[in-house]
PDB file of N, CA and C in Angstrom:
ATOM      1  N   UNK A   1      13.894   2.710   2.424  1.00  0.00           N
ATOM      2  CA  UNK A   1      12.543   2.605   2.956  1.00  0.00           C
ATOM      3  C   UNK A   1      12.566   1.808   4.261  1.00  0.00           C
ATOM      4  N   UNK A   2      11.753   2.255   5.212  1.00  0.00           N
ATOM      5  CA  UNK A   2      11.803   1.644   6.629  1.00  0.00           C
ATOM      6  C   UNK A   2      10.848   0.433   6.364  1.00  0.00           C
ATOM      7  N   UNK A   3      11.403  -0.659   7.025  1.00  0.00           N
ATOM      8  CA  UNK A   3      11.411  -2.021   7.114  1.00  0.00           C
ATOM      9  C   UNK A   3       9.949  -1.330   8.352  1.00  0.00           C
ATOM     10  N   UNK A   4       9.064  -2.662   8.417  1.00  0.00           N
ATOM     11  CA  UNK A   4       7.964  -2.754   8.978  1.00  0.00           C
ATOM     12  C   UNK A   4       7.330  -4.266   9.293  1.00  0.00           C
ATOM     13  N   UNK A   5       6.738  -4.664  10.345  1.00  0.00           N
ATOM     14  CA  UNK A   5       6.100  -5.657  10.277  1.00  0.00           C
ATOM     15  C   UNK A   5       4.539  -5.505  10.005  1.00  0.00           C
ATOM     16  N   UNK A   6       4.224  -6.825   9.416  1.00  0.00           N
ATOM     17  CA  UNK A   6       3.140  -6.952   9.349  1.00  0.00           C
ATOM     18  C   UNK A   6       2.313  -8.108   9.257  1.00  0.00           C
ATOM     19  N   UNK A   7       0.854  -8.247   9.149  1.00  0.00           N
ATOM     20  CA  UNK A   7       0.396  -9.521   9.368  1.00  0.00           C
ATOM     21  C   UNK A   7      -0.430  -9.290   7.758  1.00  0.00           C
ATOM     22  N   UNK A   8      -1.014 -10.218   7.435  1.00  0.00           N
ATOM     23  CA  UNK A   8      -2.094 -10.646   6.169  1.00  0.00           C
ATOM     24  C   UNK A   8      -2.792 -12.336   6.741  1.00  0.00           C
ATOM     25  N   UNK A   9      -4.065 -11.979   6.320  1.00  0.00           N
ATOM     26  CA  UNK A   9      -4.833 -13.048   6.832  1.00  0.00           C
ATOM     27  C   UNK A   9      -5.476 -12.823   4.996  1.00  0.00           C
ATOM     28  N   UNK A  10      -5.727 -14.192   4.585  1.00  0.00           N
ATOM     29  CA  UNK A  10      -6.265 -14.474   3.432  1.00  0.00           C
ATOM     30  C   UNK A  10      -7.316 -15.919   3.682  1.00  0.00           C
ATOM     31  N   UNK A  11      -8.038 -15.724   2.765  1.00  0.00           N
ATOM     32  CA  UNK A  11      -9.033 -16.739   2.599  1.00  0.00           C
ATOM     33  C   UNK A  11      -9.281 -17.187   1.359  1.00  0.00           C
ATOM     34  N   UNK A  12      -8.688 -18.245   1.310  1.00  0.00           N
ATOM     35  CA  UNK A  12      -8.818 -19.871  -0.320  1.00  0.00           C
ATOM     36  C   UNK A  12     -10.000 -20.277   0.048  1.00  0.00           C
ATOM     37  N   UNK A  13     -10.482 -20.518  -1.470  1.00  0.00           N
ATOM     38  CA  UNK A  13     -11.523 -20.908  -1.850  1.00  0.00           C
ATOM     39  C   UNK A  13     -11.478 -22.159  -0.875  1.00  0.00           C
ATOM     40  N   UNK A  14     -12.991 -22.913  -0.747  1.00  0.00           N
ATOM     41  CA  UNK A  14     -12.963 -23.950   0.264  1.00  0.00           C
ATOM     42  C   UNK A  14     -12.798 -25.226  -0.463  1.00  0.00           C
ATOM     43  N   UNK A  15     -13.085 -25.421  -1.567  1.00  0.00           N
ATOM     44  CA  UNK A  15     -13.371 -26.536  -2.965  1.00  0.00           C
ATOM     45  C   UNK A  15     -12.062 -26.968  -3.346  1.00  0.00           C
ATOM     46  N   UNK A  16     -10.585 -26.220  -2.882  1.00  0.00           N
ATOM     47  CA  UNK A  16      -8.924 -26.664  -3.229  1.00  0.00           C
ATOM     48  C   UNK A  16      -9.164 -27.927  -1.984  1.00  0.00           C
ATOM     49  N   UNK A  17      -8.173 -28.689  -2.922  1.00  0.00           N
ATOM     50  CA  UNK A  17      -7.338 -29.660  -1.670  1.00  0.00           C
ATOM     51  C   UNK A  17      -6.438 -28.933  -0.961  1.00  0.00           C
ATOM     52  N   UNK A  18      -5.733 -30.184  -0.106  1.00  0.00           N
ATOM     53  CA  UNK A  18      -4.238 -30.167   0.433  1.00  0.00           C
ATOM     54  C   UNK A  18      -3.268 -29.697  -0.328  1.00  0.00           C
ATOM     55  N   UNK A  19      -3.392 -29.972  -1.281  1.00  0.00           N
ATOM     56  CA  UNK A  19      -2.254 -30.003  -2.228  1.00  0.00           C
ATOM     57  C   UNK A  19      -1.777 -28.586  -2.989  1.00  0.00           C
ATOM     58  N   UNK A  20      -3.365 -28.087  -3.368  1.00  0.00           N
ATOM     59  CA  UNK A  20      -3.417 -26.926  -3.620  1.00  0.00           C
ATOM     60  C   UNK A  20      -3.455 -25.774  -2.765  1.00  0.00           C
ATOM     61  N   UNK A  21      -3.525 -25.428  -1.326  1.00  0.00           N
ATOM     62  CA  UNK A  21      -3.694 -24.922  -0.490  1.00  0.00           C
ATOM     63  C   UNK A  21      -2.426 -24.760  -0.406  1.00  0.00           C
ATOM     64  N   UNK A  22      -1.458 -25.724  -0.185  1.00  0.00           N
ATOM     65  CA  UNK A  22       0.149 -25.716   0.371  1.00  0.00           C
ATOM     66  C   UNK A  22       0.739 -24.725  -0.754  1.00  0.00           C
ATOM     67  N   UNK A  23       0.228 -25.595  -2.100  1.00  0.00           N
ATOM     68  CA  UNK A  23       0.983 -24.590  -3.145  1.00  0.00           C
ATOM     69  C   UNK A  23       0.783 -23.304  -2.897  1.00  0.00           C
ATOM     70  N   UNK A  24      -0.294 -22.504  -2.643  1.00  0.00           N
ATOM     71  CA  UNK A  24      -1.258 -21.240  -2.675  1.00  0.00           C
ATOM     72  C   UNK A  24       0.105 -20.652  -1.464  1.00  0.00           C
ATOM     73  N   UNK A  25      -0.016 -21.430  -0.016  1.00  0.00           N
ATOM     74  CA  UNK A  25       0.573 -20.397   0.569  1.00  0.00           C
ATOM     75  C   UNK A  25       2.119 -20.588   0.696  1.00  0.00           C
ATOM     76  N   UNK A  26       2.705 -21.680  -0.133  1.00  0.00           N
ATOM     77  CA  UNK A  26       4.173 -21.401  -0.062  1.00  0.00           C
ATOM     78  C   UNK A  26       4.620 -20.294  -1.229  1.00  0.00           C
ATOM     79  N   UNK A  27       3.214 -20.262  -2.264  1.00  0.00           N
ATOM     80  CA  UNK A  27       3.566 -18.887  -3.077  1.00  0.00           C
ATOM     81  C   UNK A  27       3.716 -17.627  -2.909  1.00  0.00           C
ATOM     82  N   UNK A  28       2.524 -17.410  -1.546  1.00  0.00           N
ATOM     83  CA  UNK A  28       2.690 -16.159  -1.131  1.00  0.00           C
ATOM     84  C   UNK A  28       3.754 -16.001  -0.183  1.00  0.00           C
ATOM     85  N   UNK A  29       4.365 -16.764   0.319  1.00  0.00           N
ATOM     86  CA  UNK A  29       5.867 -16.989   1.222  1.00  0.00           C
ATOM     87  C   UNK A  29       6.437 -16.248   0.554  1.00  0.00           C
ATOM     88  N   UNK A  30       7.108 -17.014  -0.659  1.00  0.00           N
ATOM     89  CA  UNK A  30       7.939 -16.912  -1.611  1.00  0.00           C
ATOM     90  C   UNK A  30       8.287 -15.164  -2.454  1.00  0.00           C
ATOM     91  N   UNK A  31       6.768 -15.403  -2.517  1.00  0.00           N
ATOM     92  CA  UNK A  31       6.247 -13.388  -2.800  1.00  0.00           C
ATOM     93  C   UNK A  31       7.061 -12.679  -1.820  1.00  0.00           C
ATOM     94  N   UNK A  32       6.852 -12.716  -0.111  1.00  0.00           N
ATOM     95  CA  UNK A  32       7.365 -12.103   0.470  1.00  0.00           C
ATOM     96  C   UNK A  32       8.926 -11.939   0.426  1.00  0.00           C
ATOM     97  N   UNK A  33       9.457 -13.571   0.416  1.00  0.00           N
ATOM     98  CA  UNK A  33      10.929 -14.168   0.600  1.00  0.00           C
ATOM     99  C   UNK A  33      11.833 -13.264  -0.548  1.00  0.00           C
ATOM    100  N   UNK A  34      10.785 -13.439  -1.847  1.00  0.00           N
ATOM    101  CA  UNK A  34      11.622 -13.208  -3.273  1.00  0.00           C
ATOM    102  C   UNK A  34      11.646 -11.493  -3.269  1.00  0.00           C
ATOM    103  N   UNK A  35      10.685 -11.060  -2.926  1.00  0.00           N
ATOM    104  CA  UNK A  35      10.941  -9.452  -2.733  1.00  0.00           C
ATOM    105  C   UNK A  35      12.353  -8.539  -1.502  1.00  0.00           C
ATOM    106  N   UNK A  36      12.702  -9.587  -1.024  1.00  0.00           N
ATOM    107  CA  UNK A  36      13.548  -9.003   0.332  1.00  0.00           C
ATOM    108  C   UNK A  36      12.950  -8.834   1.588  1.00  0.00           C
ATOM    109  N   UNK A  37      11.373  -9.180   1.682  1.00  0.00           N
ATOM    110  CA  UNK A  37      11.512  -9.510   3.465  1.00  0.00           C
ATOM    111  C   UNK A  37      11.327 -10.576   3.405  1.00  0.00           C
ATOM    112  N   UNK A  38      10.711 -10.682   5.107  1.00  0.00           N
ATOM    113  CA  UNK A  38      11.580 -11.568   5.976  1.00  0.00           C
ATOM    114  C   UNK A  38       9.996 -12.255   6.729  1.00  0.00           C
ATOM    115  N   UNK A  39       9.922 -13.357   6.238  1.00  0.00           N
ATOM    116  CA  UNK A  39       8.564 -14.143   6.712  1.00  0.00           C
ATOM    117  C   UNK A  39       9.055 -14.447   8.060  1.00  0.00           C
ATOM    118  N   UNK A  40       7.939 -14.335   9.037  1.00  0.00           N
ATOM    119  CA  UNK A  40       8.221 -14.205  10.538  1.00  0.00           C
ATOM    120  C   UNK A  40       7.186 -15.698  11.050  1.00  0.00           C
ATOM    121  N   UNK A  41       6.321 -15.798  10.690  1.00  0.00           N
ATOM    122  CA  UNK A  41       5.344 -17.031  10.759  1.00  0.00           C
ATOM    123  C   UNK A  41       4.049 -17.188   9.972  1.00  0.00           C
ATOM    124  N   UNK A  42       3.903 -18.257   9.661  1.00  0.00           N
ATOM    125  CA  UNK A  42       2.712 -18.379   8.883  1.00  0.00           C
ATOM    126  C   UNK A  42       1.805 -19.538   9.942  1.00  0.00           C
ATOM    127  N   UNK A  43       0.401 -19.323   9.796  1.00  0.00           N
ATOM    128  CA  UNK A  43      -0.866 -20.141  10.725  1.00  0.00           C
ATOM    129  C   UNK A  43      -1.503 -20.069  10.021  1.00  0.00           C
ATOM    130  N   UNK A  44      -1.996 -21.580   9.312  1.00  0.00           N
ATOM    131  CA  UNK A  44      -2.937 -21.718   8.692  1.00  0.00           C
ATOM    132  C   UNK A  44      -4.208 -21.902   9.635  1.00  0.00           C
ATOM    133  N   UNK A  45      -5.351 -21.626   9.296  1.00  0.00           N
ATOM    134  CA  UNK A  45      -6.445 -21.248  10.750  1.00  0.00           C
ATOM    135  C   UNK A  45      -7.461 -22.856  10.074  1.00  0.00           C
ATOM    136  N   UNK A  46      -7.276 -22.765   8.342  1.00  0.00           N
ATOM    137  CA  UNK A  46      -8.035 -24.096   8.837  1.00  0.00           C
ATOM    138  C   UNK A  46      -9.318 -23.554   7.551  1.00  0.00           C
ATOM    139  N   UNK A  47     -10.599 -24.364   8.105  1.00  0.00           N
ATOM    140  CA  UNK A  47     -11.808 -24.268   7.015  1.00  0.00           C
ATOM    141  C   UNK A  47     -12.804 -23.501   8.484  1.00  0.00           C
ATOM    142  N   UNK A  48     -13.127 -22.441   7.897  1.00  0.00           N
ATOM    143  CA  UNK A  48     -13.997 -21.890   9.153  1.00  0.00           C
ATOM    144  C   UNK A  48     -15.282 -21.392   8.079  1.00  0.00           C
ATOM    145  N   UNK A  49     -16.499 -21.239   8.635  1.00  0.00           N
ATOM    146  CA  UNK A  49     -17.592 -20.866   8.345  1.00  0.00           C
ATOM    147  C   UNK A  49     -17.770 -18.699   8.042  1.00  0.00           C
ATOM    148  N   UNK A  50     -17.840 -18.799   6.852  1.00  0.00           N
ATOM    149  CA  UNK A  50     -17.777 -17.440   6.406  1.00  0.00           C
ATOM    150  C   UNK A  50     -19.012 -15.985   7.228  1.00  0.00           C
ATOM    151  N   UNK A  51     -18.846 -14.754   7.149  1.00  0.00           N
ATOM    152  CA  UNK A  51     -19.610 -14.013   7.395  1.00  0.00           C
ATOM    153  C   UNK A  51     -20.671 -14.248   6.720  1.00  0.00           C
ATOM    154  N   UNK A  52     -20.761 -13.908   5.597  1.00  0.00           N
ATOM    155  CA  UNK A  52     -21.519 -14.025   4.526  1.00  0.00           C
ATOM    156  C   UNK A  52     -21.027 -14.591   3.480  1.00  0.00           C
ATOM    157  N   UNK A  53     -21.912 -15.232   2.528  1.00  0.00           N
ATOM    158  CA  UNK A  53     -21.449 -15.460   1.005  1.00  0.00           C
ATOM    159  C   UNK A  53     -20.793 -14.793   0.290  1.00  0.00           C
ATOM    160  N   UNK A  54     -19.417 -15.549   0.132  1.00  0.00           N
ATOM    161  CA  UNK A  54     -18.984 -14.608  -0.946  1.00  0.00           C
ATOM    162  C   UNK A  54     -18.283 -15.527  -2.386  1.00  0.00           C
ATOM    163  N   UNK A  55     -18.592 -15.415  -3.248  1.00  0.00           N
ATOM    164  CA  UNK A  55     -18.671 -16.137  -4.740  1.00  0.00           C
ATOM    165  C   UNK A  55     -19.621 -17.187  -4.752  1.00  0.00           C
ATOM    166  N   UNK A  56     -20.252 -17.299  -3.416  1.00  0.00           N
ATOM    167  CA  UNK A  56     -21.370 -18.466  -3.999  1.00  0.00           C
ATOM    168  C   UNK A  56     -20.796 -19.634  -2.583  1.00  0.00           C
ATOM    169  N   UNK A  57     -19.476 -19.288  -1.844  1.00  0.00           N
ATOM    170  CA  UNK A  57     -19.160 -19.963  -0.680  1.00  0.00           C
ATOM    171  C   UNK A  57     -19.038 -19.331   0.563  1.00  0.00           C
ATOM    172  N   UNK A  58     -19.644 -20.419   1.322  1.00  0.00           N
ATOM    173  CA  UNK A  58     -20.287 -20.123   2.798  1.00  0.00           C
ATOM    174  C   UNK A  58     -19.101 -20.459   3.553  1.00  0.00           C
ATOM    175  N   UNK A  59     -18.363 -21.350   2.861  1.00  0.00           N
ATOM    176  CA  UNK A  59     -16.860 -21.374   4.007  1.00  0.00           C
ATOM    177  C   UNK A  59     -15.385 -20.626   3.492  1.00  0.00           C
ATOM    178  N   UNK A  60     -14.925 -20.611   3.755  1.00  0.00           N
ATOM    179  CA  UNK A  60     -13.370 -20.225   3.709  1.00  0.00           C
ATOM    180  C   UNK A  60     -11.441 -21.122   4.286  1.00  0.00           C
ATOM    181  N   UNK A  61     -11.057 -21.215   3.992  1.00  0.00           N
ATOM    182  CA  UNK A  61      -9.572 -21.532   4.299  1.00  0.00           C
ATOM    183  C   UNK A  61      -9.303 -20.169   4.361  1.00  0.00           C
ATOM    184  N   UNK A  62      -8.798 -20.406   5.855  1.00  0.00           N
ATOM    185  CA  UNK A  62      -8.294 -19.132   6.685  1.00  0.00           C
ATOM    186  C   UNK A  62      -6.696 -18.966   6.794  1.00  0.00           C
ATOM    187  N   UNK A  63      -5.650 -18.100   6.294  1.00  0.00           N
ATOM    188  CA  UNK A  63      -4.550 -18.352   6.350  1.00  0.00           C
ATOM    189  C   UNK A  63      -3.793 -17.086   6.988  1.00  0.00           C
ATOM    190  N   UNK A  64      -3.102 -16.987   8.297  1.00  0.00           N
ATOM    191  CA  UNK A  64      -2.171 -15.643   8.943  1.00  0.00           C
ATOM    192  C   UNK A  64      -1.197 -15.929   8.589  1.00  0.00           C
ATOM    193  N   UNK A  65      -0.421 -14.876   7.797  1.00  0.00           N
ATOM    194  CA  UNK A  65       1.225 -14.932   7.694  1.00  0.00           C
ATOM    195  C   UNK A  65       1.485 -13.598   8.304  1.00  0.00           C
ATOM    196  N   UNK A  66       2.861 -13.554   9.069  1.00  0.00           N
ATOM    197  CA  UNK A  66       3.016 -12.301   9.807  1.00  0.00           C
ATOM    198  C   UNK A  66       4.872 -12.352   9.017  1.00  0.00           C
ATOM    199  N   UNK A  67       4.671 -11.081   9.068  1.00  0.00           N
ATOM    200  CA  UNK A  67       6.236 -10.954   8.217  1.00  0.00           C
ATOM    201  C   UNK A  67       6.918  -9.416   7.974  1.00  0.00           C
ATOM    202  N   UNK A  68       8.072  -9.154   7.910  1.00  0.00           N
ATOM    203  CA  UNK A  68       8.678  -7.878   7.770  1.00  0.00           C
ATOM    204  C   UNK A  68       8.438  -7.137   6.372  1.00  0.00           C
ATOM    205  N   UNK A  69       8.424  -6.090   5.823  1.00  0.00           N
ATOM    206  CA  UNK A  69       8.900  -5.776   4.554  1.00  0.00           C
ATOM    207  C   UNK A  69       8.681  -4.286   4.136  1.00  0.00           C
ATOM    208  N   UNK A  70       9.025  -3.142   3.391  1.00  0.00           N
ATOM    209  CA  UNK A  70       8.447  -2.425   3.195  1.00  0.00           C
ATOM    210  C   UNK A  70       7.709  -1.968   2.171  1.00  0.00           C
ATOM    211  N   UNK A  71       7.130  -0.766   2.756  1.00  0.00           N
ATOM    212  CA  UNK A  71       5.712  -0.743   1.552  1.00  0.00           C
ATOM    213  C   UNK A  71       5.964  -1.063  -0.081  1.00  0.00           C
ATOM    214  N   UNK A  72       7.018  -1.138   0.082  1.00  0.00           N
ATOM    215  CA  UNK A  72       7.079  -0.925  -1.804  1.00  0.00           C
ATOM    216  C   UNK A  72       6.700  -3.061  -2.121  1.00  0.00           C
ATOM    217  N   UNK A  73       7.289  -3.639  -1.153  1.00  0.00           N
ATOM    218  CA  UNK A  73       7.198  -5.094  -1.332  1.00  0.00           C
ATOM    219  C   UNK A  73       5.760  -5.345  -1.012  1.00  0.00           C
ATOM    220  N   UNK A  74       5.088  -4.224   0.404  1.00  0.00           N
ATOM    221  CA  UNK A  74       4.006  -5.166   0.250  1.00  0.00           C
ATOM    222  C   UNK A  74       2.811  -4.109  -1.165  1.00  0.00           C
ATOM    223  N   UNK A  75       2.960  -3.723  -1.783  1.00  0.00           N
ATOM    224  CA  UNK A  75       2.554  -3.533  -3.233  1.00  0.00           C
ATOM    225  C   UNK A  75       2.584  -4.819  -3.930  1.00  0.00           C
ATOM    226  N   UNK A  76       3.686  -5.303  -4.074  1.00  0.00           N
ATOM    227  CA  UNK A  76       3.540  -6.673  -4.594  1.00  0.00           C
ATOM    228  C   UNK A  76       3.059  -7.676  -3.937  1.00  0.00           C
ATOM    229  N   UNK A  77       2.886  -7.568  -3.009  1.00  0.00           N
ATOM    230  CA  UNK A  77       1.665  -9.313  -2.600  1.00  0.00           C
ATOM    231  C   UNK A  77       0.613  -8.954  -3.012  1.00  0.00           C
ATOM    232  N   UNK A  78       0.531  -7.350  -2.736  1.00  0.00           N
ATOM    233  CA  UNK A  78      -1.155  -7.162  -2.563  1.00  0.00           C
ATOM    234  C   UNK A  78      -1.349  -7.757  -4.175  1.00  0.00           C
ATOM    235  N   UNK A  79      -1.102  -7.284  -5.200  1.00  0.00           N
ATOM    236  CA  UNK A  79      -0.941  -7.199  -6.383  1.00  0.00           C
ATOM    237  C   UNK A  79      -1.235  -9.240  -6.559  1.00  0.00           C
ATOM    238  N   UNK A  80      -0.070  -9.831  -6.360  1.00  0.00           N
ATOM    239  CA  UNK A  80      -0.356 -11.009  -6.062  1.00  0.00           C
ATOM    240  C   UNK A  80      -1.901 -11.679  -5.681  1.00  0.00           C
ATOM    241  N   UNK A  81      -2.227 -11.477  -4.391  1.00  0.00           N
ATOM    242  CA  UNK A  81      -3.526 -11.094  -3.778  1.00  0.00           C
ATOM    243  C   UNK A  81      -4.793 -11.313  -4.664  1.00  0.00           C
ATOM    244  N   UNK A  82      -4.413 -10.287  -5.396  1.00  0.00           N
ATOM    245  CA  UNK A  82      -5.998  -9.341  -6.275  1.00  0.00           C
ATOM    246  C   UNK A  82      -5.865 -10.344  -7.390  1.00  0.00           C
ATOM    247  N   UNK A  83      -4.602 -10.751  -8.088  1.00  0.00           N
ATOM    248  CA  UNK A  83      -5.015 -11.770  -9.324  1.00  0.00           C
ATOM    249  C   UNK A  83      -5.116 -13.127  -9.227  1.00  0.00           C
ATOM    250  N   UNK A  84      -5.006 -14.012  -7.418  1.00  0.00           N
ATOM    251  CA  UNK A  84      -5.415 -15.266  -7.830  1.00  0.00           C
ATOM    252  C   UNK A  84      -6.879 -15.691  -7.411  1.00  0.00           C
ATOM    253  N   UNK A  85      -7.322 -16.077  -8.492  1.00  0.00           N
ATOM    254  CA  UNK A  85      -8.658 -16.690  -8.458  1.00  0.00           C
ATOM    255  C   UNK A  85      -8.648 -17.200  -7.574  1.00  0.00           C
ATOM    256  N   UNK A  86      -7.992 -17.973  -6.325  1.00  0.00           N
ATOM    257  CA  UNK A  86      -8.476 -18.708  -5.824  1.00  0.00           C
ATOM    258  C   UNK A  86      -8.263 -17.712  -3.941  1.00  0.00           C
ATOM    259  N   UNK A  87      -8.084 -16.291  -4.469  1.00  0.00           N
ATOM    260  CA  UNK A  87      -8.540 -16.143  -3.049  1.00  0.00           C
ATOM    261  C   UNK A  87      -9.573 -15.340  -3.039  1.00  0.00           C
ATOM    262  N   UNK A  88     -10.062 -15.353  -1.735  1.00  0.00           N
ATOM    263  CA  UNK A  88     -11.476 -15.404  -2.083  1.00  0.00           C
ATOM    264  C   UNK A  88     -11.681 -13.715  -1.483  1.00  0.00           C
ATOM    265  N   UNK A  89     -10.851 -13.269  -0.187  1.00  0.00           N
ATOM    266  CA  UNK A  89     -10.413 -12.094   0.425  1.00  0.00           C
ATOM    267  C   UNK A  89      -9.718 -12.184   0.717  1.00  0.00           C
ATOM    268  N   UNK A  90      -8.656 -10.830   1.157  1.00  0.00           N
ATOM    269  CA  UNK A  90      -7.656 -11.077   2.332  1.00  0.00           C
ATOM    270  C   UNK A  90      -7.401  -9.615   2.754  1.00  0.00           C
ATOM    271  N   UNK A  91      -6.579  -9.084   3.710  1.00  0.00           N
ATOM    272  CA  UNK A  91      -6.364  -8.033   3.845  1.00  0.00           C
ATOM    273  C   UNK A  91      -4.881  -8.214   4.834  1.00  0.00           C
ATOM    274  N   UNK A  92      -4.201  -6.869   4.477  1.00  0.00           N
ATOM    275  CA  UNK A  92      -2.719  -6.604   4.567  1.00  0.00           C
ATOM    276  C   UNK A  92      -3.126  -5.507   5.752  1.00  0.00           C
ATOM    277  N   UNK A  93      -2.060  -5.437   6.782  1.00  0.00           N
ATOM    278  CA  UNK A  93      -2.611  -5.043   8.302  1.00  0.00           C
ATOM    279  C   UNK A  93      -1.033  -4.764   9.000  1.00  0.00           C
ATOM    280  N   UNK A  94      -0.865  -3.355   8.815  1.00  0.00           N
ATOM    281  CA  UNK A  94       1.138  -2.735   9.860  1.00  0.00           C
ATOM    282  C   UNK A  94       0.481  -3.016  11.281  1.00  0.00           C
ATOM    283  N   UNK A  95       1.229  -3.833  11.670  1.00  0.00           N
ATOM    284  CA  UNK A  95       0.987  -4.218  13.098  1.00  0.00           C
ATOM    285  C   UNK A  95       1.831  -3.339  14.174  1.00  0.00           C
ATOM    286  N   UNK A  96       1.280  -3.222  15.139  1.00  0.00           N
ATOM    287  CA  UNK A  96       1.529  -1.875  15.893  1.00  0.00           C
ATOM    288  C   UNK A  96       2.637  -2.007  16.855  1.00  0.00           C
TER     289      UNK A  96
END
């Protein structure tokens, strides 16, 4: 399968600490790392003010990781993604 880059921007609940935030995105690292690609950079963007409400919060923790892998790996973040409670959205994006 052809290797690809890509970016994912996710958004943690705003109510985690430090502590929990770090955990959150060295997991999804790890997701990428432990599947066979290749994490290229991660930017955490921070606590920014949401579009709209979503679960009842007006803000968000904003997080870009940009990274290699192919589709079959990114199946598994997404998967990742969809079952932790504590994100709130995110979306997976083949960068051009």
């Amino acid at each position: 399968m052809p290797i690809r880059s890509y970016e994912a921007l996710y958004i943690l609940r705003p109510d985690l600490n430090e502590e929990q935030i770090g955990s959150l995105v060295k997991k999804f690292e790890r997701t990428v790392e432990e599947s066979g690609g290749k994490l290229l950079k991660t930017d955490p963007w921070g606590l920014r003010v949401l579009a709209y409400e979503i679960q009842h919060f007006d803000k968000g923790y904003y997080v870009l990781m940009e990274f290699q892998a192919t589709p079959e790996q990114i199946r598994r973040l997404d998967e990742r993604f969809k079952l932790d409670e504590n994100v709130l959205r995110y979306q997976i994006a083949q960068q051009c």
